[in-house]
C-alpha atoms as a PDB file:
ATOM      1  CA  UNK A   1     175.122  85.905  96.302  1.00  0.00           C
ATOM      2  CA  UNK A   2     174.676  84.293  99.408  1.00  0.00           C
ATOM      3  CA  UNK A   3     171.064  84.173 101.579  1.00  0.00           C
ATOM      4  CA  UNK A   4     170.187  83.833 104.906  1.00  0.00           C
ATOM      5  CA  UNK A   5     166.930  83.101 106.817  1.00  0.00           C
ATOM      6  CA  UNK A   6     167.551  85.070 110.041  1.00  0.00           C
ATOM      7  CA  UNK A   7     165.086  85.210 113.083  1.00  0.00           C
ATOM      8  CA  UNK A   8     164.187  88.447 115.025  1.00  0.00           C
ATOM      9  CA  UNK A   9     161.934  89.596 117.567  1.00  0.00           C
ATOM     10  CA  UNK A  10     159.794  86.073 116.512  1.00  0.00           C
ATOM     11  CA  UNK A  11     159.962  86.918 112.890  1.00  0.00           C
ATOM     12  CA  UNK A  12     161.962  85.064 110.100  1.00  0.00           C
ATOM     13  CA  UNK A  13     163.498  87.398 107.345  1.00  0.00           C
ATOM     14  CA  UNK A  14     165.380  85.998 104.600  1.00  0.00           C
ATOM     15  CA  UNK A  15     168.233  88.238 103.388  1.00  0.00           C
ATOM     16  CA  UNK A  16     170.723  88.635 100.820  1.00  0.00           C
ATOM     17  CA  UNK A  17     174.375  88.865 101.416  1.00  0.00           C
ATOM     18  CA  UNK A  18     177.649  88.579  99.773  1.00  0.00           C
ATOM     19  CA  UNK A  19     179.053  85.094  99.608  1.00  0.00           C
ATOM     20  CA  UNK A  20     180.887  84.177 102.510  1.00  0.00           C
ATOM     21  CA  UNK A  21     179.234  86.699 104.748  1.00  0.00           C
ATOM     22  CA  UNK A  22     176.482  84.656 105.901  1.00  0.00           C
ATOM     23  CA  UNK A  23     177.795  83.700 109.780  1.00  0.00           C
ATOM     24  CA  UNK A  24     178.526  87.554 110.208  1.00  0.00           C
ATOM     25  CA  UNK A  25     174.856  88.455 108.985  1.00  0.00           C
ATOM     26  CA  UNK A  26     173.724  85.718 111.486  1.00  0.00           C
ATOM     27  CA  UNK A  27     175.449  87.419 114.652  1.00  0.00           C
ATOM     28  CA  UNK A  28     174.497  90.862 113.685  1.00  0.00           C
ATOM     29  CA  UNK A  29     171.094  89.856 113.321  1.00  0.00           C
ATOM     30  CA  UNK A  30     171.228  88.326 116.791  1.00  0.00           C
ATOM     31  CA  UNK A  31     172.738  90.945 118.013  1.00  0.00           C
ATOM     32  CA  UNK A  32     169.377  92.913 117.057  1.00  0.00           C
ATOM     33  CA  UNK A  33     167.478  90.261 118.473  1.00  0.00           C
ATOM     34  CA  UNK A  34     169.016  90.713 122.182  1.00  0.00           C
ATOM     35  CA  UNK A  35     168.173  94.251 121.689  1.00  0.00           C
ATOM     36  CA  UNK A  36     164.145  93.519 120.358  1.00  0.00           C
ATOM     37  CA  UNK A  37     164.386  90.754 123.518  1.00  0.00           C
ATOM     38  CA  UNK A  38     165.230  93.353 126.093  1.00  0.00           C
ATOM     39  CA  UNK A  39     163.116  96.043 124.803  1.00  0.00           C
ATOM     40  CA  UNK A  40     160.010  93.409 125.131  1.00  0.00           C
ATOM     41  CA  UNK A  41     161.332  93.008 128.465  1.00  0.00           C
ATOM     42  CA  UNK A  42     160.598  96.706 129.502  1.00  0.00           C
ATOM     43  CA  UNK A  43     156.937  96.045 129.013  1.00  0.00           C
ATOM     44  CA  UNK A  44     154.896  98.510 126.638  1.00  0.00           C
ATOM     45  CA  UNK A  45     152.969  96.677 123.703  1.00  0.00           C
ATOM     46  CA  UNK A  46     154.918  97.717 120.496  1.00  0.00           C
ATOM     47  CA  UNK A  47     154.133  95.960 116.791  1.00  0.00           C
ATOM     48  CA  UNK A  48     157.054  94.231 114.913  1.00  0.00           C
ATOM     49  CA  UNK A  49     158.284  97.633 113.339  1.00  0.00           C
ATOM     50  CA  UNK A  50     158.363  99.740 116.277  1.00  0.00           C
ATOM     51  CA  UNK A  51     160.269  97.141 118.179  1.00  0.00           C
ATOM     52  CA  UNK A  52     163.195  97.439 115.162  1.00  0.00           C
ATOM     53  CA  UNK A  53     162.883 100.906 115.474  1.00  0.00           C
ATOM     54  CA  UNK A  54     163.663 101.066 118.726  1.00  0.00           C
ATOM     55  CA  UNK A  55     166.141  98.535 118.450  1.00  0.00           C
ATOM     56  CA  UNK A  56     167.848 100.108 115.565  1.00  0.00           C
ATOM     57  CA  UNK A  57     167.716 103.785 117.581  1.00  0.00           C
ATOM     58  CA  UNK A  58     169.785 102.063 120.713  1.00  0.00           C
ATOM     59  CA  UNK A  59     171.793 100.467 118.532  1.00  0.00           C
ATOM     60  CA  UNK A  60     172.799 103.904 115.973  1.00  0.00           C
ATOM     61  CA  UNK A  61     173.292 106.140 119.911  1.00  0.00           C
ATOM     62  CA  UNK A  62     175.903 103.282 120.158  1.00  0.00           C
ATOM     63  CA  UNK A  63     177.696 103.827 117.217  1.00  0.00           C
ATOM     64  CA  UNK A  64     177.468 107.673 117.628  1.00  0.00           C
ATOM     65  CA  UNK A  65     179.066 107.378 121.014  1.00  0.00           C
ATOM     66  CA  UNK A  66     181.510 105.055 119.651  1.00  0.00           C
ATOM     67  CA  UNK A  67     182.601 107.453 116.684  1.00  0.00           C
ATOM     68  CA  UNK A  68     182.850 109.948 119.309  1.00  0.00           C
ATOM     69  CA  UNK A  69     185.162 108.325 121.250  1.00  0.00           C
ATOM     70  CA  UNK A  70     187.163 107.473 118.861  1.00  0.00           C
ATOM     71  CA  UNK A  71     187.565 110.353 117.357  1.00  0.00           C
ATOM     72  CA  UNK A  72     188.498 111.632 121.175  1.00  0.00           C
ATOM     73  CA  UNK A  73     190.850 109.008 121.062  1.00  0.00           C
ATOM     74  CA  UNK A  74     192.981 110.021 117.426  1.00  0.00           C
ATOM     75  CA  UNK A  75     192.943 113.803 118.728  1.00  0.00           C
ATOM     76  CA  UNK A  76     194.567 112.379 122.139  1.00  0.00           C
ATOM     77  CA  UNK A  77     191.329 113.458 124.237  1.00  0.00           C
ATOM     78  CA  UNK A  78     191.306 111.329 127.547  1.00  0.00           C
ATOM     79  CA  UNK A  79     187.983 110.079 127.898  1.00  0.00           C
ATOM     80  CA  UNK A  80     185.911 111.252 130.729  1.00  0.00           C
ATOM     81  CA  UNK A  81     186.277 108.525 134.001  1.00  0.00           C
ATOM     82  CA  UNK A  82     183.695 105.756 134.355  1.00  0.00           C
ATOM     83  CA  UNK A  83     180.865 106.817 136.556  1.00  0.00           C
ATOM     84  CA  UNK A  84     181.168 104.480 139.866  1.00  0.00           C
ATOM     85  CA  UNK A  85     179.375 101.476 139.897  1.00  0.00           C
ATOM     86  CA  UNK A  86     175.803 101.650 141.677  1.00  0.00           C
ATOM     87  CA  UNK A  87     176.147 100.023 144.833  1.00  0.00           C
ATOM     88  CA  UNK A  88     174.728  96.676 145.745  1.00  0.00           C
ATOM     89  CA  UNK A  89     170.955  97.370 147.444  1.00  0.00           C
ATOM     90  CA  UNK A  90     170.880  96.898 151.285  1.00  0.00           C
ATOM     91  CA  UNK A  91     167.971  95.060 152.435  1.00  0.00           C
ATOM     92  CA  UNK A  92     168.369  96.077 155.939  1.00  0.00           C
ATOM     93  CA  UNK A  93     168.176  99.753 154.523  1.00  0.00           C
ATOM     94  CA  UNK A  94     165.630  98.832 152.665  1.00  0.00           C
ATOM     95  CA  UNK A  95     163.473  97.619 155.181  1.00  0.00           C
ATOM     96  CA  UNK A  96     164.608 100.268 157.467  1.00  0.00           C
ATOM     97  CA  UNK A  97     163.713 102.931 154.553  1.00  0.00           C
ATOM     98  CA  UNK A  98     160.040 101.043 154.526  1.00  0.00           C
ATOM     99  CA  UNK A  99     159.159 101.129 158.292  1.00  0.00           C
ATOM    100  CA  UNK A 100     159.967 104.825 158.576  1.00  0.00           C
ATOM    101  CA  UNK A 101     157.837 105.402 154.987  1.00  0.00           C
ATOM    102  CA  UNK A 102     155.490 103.405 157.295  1.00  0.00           C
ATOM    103  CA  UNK A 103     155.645 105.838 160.388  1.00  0.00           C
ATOM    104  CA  UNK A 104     155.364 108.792 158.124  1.00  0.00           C
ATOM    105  CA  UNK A 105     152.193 107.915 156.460  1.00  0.00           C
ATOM    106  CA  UNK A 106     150.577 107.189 160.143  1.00  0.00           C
ATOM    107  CA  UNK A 107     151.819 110.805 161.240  1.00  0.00           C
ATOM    108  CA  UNK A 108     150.206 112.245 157.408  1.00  0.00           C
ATOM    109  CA  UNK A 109     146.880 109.745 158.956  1.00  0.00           C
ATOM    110  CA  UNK A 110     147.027 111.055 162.066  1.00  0.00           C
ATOM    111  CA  UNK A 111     147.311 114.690 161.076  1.00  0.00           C
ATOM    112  CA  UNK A 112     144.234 114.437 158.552  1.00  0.00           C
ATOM    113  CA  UNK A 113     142.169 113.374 160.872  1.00  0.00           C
ATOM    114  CA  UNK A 114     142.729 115.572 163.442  1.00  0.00           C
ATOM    115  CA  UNK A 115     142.053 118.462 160.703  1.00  0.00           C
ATOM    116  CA  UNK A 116     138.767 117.210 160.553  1.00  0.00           C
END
């Protein structure tokens, strides 16, 4: 029986695998790290075992939408279209969208004082 030493979130586990199966236990492991990595990312102070719970929750709604599809895909159910890419943010409309959040908070200003 093989065993691997395999790093995630900061942590070394060792684990056993079948002979042979180590490099595959290596990639799935890091594959769990990119998911504890990004979830740190989001902010939020979690301990060691909520991070892999988390991780491991993403990682099972994958599969489930995965099965799903497939199973779609052996009945001959088109899957539903891609939802359009966001589109790239606009500075200009950003700053434009800032100066008028600007002007209304002088005309809220304005109007609260003259209530008083």
């Amino acid at each position: 029986m093989g065993q691997v030493t395999v790093r995630v979130g900061g942590y070394s586990h060792p684990v056993s695998c079948e002979n042979g199966q180590e490099s595959h236990l290596v990639a799935l492991a890091a594959e769990v790290d990119r998911r504890v990595h990004s979830l740190r990312q989001m902010g939020g102070q979690f301990g060691e075992a909520r991070l892999l719970l988390l991780a491991s929750l993403l990682m099972a709604d994958e599969v489930h939408d995965l099965r799903v599809a497939l199973a779609q895909a052996r009945a001959g159910i088109a899957p539903p279209p891609e939802p359009a890419p966001a589109p790239e943010p606009d500075p200009a409309l950003a700053d434009k969208l800032g100066r008028i959040a600007e002007r209304i908070e002088g005309i809220v200003q304005s109007l609260d004082q003259d209530q008083r």
